[in-house]
Protein backbone atom coordinates (compact mmCIF):
# COMPACT_ATOMS: atom_id res chain seq x y z
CA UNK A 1 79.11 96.01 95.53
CA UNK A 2 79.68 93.01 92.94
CA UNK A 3 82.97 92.66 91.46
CA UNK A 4 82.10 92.82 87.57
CA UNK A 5 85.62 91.37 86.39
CA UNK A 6 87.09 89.55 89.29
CA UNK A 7 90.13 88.34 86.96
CA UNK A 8 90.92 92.10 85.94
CA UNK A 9 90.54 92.91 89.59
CA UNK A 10 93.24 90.28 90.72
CA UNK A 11 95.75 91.67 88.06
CA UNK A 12 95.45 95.13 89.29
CA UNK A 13 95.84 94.35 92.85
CA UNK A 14 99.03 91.84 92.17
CA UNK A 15 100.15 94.89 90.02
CA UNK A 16 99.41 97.04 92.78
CA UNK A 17 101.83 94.79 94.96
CA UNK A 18 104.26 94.11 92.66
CA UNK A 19 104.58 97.90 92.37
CA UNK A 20 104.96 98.53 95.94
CA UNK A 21 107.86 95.57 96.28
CA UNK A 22 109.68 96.93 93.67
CA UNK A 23 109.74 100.35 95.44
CA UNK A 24 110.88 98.91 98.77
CA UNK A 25 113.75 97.50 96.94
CA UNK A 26 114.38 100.73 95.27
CA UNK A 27 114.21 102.24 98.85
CA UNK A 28 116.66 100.07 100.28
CA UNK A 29 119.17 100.41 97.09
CA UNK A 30 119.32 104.05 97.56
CA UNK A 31 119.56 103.72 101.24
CA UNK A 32 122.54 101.84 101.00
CA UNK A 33 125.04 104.18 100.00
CA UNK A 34 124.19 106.13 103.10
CA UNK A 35 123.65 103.30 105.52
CA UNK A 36 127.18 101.78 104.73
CA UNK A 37 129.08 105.50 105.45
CA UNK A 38 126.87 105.91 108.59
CA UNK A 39 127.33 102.12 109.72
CA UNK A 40 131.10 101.87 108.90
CA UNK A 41 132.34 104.92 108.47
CA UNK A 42 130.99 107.22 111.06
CA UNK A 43 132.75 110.06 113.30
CA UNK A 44 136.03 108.45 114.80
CA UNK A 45 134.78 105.07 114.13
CA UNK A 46 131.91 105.25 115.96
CA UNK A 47 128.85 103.70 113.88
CA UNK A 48 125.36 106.01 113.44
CA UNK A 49 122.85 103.14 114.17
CA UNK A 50 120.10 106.51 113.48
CA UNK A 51 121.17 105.73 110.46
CA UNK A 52 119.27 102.43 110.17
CA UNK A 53 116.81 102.26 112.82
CA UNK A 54 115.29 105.69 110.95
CA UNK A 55 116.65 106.31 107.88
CA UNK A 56 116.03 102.71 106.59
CA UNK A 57 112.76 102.57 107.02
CA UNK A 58 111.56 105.80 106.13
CA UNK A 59 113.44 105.51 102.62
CA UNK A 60 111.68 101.70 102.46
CA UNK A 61 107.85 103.93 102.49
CA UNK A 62 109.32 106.55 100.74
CA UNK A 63 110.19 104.14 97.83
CA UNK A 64 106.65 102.12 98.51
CA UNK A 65 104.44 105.85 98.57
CA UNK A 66 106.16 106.92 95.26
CA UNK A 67 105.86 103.36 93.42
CA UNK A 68 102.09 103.60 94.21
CA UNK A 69 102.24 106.88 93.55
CA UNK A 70 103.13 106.43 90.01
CA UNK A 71 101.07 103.63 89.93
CA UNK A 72 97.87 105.80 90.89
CA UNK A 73 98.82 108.25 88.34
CA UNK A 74 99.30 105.67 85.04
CA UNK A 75 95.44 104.34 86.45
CA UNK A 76 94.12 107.89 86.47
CA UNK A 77 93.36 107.93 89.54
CA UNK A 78 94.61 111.67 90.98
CA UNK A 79 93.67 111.72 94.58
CA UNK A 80 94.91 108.70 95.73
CA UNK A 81 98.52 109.93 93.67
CA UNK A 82 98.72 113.56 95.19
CA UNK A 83 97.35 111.92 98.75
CA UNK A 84 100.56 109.22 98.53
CA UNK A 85 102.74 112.76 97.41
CA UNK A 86 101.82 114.41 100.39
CA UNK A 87 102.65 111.41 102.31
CA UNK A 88 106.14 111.54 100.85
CA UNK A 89 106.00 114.97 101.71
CA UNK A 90 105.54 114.36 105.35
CA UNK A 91 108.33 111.40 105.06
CA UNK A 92 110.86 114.21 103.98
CA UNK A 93 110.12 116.82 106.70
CA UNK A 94 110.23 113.83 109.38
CA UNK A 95 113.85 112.47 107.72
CA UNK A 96 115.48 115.66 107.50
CA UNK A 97 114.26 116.50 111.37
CA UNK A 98 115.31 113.72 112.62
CA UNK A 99 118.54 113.81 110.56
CA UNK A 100 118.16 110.59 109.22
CA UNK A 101 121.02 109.80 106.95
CA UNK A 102 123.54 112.29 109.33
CA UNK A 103 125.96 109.54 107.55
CA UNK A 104 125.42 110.03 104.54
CA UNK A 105 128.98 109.99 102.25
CA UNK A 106 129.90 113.30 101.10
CA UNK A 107 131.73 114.29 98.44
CA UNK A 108 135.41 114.54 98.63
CA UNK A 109 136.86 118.32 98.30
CA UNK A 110 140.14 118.65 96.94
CA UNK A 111 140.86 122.23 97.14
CA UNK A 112 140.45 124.36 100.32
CA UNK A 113 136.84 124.22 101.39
């Protein structure tokens, strides 16, 4: 198969990178809330290392799946979008069994809870 537009091809696939770079770093800057009260604050002082050996990188290919995601949907292309949802899907189910972000800050109660 002949590429008929090998300049329009190379500006899709940088776009594709760009996209998926962009959601690492969105992984990793909502990560960090949760990675600083597991690493720092945990239980008596003890630090959750789960916390960034798991949770870290499962929200860096969580960000990547649903920046491609979106990027599959604005180029029309459906099955690769709803196969990179399901994938998010499965990166979910596997975070919340493995209770990835266990230090995760919570929000402070000020009457009796």
């Amino acid at each position: 198969m002949e590429i008929e537009n090998p300049r329009r091809e190379a500006v899709t696939g940088t776009a594709g990178c760009v996209t998926a770079f962009a959601g690492a770093l969105a992984g990793i800057v909502l990560w960090a809330p949760h990675g600083k009260g597991g690493l720092l604050d945990g239980f008596e002082g003890a630090s959750n290392w789960n916390v960034l050996w798991v949770g870290l990188p499962l929200m860096i290919l969580g960000g990547i799946a649903a920046a491609l995601a979106l990027f599959f949907l604005v180029r029309r292309d459906g099955k690769r979008a709803l196969g990179l949802v399901a994938a998010i899907g499965v990166l979910v189910a596997v975070g919340i069994g493995v209770d990835a972000l266990a230090g995760a800050p919570r929000p402070e109660c000020y009457d009796p809870c």
